[in-house]
N, C-alpha and C. Protein backbone atom coordinates (compact mmCIF):
# COMPACT_ATOMS: atom_id res chain seq x y z
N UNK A 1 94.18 99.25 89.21
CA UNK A 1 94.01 99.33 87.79
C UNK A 1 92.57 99.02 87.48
N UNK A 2 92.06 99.34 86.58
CA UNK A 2 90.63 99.76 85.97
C UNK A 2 90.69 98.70 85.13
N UNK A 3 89.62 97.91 84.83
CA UNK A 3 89.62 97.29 83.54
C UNK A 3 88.14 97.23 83.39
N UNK A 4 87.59 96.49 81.83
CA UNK A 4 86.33 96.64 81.47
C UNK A 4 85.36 95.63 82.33
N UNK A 5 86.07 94.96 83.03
CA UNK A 5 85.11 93.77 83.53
C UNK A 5 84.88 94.07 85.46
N UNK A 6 85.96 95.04 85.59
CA UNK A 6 85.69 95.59 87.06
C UNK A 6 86.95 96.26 87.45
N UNK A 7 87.28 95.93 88.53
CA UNK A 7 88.94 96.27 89.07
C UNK A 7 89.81 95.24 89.26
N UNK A 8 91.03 95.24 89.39
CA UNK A 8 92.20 94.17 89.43
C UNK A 8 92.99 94.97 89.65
N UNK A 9 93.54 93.92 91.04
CA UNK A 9 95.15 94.29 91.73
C UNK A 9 96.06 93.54 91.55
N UNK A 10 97.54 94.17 90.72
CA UNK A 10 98.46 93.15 90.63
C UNK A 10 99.49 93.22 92.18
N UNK A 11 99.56 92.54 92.82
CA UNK A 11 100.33 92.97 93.89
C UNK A 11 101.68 92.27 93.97
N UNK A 12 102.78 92.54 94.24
CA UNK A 12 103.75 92.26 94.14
C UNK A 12 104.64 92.79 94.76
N UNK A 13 105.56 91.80 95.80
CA UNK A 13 106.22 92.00 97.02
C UNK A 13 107.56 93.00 96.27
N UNK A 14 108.55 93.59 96.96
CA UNK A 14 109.60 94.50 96.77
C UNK A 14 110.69 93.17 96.18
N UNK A 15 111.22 93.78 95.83
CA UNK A 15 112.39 92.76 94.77
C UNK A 15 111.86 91.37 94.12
N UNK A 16 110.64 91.45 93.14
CA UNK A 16 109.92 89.96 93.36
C UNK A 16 110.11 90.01 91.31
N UNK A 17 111.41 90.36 91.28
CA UNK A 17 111.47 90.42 89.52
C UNK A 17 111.99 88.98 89.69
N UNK A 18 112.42 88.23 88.47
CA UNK A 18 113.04 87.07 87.70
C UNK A 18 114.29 86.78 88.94
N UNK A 19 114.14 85.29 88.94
CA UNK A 19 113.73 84.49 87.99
C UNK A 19 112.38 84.04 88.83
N UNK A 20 112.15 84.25 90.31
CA UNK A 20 111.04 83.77 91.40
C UNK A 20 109.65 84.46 90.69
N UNK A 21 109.70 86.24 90.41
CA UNK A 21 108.64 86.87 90.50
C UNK A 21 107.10 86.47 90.60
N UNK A 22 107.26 86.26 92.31
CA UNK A 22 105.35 86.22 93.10
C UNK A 22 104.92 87.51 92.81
N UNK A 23 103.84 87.17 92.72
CA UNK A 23 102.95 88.20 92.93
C UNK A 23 101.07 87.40 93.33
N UNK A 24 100.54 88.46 93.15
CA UNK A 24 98.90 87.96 93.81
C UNK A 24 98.26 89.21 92.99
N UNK A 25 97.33 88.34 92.52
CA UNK A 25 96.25 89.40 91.45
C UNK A 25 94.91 88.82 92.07
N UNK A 26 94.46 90.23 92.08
CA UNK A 26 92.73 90.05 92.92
C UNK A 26 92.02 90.85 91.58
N UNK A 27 91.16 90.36 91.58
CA UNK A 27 89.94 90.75 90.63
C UNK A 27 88.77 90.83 91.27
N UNK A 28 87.72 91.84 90.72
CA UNK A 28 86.21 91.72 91.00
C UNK A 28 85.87 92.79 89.85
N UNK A 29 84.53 91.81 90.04
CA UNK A 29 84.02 92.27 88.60
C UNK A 29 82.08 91.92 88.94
N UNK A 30 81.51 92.75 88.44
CA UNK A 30 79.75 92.62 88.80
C UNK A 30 79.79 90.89 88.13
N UNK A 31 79.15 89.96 88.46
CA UNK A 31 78.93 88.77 88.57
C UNK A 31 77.75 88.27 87.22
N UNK A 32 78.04 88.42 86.16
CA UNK A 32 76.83 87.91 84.94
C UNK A 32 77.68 86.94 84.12
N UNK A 33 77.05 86.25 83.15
CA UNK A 33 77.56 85.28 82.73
C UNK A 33 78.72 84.96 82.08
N UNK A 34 79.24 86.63 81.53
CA UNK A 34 80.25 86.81 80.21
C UNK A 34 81.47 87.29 81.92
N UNK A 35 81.44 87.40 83.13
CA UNK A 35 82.06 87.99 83.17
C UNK A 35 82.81 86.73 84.20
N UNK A 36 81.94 85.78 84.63
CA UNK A 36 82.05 84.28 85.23
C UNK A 36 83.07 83.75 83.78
N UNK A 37 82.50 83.46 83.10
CA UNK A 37 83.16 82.55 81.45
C UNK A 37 84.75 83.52 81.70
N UNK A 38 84.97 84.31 81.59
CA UNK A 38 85.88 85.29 81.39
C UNK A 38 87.01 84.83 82.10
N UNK A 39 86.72 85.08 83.30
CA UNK A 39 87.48 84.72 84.67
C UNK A 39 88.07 83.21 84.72
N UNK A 40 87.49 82.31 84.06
CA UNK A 40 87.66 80.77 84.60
C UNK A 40 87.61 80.24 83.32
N UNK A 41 87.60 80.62 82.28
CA UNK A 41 88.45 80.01 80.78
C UNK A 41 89.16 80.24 80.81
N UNK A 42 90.40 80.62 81.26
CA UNK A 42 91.87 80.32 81.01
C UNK A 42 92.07 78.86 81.94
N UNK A 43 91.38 78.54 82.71
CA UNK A 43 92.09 77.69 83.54
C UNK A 43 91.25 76.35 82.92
N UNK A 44 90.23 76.48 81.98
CA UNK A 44 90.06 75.53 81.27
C UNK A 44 90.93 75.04 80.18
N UNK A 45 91.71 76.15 79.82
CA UNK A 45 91.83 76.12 78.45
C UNK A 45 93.35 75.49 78.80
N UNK A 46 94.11 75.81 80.38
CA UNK A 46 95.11 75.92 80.03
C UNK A 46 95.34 74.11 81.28
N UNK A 47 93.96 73.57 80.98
CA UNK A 47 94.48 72.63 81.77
C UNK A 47 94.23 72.67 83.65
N UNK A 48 94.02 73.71 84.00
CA UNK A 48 94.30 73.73 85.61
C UNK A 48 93.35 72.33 86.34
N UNK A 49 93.88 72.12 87.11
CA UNK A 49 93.22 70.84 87.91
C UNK A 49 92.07 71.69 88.94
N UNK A 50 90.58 71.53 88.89
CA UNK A 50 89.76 71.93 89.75
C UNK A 50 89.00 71.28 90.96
N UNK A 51 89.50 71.87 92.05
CA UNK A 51 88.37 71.78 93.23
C UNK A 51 87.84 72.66 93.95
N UNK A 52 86.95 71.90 94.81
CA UNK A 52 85.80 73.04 95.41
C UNK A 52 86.54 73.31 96.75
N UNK A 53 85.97 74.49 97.01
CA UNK A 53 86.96 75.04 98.15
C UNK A 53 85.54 76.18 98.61
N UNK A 54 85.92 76.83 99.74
CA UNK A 54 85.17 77.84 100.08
C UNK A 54 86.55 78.98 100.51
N UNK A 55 85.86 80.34 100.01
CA UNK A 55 85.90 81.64 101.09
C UNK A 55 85.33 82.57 100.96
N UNK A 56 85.59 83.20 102.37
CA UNK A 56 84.05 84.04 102.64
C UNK A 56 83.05 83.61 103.18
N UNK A 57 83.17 82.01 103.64
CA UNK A 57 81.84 81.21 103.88
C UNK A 57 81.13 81.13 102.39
N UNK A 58 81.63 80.78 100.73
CA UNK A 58 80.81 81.12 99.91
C UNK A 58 81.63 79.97 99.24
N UNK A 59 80.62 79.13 98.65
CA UNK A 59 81.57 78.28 97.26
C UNK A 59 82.21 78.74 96.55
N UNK A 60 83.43 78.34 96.57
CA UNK A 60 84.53 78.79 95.62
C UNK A 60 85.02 77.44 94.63
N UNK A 61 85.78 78.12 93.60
CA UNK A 61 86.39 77.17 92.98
C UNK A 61 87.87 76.79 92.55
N UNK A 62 88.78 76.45 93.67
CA UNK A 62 90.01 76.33 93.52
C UNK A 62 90.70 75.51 91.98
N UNK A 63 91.32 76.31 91.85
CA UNK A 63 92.22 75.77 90.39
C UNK A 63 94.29 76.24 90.43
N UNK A 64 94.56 74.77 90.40
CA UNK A 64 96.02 74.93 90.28
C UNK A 64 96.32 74.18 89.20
N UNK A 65 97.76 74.70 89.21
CA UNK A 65 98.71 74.03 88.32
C UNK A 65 100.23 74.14 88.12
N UNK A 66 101.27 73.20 87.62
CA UNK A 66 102.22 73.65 87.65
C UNK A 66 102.82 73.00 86.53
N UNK A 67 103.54 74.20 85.64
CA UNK A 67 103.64 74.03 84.19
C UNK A 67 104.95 74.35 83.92
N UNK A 68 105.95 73.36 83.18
CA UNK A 68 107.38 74.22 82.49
C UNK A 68 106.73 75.06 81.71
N UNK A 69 107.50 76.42 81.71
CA UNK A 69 107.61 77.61 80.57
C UNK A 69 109.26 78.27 80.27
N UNK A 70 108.75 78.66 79.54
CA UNK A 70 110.20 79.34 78.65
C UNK A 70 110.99 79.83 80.04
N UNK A 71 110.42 80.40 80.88
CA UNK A 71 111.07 81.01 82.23
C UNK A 71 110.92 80.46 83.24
N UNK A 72 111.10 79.61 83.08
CA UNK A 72 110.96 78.45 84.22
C UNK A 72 109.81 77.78 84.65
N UNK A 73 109.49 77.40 86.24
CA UNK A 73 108.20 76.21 86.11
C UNK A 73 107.36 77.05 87.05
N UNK A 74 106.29 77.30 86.38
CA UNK A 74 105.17 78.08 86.43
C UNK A 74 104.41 77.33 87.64
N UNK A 75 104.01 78.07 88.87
CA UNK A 75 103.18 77.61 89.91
C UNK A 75 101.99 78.90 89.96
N UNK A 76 100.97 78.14 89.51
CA UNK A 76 99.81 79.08 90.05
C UNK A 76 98.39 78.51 91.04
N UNK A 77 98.11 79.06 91.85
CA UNK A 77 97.29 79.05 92.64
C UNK A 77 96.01 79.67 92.38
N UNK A 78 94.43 79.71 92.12
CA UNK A 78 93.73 80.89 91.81
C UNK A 78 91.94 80.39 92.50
N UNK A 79 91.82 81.26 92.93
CA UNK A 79 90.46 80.98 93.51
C UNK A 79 89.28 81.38 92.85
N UNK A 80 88.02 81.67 92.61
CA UNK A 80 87.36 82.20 91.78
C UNK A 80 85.84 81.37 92.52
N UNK A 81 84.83 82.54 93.17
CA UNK A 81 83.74 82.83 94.00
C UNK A 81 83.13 84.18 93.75
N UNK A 82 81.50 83.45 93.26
CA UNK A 82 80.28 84.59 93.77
C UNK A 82 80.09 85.08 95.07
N UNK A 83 80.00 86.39 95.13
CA UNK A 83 79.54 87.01 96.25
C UNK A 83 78.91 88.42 96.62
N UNK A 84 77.69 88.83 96.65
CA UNK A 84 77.40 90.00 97.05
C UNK A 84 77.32 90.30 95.40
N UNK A 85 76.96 90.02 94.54
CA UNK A 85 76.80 90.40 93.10
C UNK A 85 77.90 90.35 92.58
N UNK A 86 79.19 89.87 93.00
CA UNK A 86 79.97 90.21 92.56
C UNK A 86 80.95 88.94 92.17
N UNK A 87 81.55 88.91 91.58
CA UNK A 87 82.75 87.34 90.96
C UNK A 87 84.22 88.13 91.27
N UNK A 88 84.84 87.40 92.04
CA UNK A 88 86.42 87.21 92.88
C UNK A 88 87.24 86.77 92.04
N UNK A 89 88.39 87.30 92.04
CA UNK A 89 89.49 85.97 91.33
C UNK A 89 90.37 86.53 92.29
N UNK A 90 91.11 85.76 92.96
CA UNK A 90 92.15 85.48 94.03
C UNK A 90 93.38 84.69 93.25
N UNK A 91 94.45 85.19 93.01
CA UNK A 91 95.63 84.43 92.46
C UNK A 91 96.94 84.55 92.72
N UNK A 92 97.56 83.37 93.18
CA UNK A 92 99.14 83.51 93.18
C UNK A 92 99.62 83.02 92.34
N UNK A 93 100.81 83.86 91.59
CA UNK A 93 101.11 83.02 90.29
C UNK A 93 103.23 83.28 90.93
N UNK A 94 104.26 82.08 90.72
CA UNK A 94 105.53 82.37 90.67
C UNK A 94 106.20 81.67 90.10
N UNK A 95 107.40 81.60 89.59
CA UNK A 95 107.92 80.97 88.68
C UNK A 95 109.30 80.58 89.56
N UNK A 96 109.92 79.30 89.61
CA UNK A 96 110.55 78.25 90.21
C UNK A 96 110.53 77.19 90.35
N UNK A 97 112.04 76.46 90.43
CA UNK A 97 111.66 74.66 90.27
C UNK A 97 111.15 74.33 91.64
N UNK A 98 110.78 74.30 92.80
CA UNK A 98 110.35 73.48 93.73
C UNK A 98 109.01 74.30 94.03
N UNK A 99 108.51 73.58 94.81
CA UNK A 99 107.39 74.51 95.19
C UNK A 99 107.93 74.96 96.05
N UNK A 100 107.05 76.53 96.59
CA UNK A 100 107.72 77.10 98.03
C UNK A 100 106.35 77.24 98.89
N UNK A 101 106.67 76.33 99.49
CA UNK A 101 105.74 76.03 100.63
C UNK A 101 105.21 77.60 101.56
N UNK A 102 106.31 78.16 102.08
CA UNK A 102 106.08 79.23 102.86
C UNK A 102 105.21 80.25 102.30
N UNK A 103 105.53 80.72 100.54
CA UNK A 103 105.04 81.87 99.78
C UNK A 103 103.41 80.78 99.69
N UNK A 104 103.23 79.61 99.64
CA UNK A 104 101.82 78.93 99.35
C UNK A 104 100.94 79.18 100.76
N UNK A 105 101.62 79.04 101.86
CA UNK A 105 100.94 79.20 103.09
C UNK A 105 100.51 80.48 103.35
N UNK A 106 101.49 81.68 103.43
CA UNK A 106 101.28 83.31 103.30
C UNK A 106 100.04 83.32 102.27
N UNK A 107 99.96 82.82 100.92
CA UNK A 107 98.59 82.86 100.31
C UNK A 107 97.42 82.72 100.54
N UNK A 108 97.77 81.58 101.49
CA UNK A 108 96.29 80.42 102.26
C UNK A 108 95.84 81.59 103.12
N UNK A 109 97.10 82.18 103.68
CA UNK A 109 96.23 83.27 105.10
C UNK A 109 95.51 84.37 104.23
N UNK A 110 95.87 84.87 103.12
CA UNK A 110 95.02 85.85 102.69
C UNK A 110 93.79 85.05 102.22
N UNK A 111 93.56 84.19 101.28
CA UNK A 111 92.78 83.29 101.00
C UNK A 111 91.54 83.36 102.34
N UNK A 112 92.24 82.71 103.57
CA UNK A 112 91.49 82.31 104.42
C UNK A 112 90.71 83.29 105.04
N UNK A 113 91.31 84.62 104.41
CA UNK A 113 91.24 86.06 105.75
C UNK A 113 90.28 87.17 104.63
N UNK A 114 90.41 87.00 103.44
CA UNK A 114 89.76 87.32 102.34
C UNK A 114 87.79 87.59 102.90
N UNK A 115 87.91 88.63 102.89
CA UNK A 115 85.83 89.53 102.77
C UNK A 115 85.99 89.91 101.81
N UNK A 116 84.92 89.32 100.96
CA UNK A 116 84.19 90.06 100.17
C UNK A 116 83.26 91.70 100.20
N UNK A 117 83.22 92.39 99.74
CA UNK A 117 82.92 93.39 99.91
C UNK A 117 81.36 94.03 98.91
């Protein structure tokens, strides 16, 4: 999918509707100031807890959180790194009461396995 700030992939495994529905959204977008602010104000706005993390070999900035919502308890994961001119957003977002360890680890390997391009 096309959008004004670059490209974004919503990806999402086969049967991954309600009430669990994972998915992983990748973003890139050319790297200037409106498009950094863009990417990483929601996770100000909405509270996410931030640390520093790397991938790619590149500073990154890890942000989680886990929130009741109307559809249950919101787990998101999201990464967000300069690279090559360009600004990343890496995200797992699923909805369920426990965490699921396995769907968080499968993330880490893309996370970990993640080139920038």
């Amino acid at each position: 999918m096309q959008n004004v700030k670059g490209t974004a992939f919503f990806l999402a495994p086969l049967n991954s509707g309600p009430p669990k529905t994972p998915h992983v959204y990748v973003e890139v977008a050319p790297a200037n100031p409106t498009s950094i602010k863009d990417m990483t104000d929601t996770y100000s706005i909405f509270k996410y807890t931030k640390t520093d993390a790397v991938v790619d070999g590149v500073s990154a900035q890890k942000y989680t959180t886990i929130v009741p919502s109307s559809e249950g308890v919101l787990h998101s994961i999201a990464y967000v790194f300069v690279a090559k001119g360009n600004i990343y957003l890496i995200q797992l977002g699923y909805k369920q009461q426990a965490t699921d360890t396995q769907l968080e680890n499968e993330f880490s390997q893309i996370v970990t396995t993640f080139s920038a391009h």
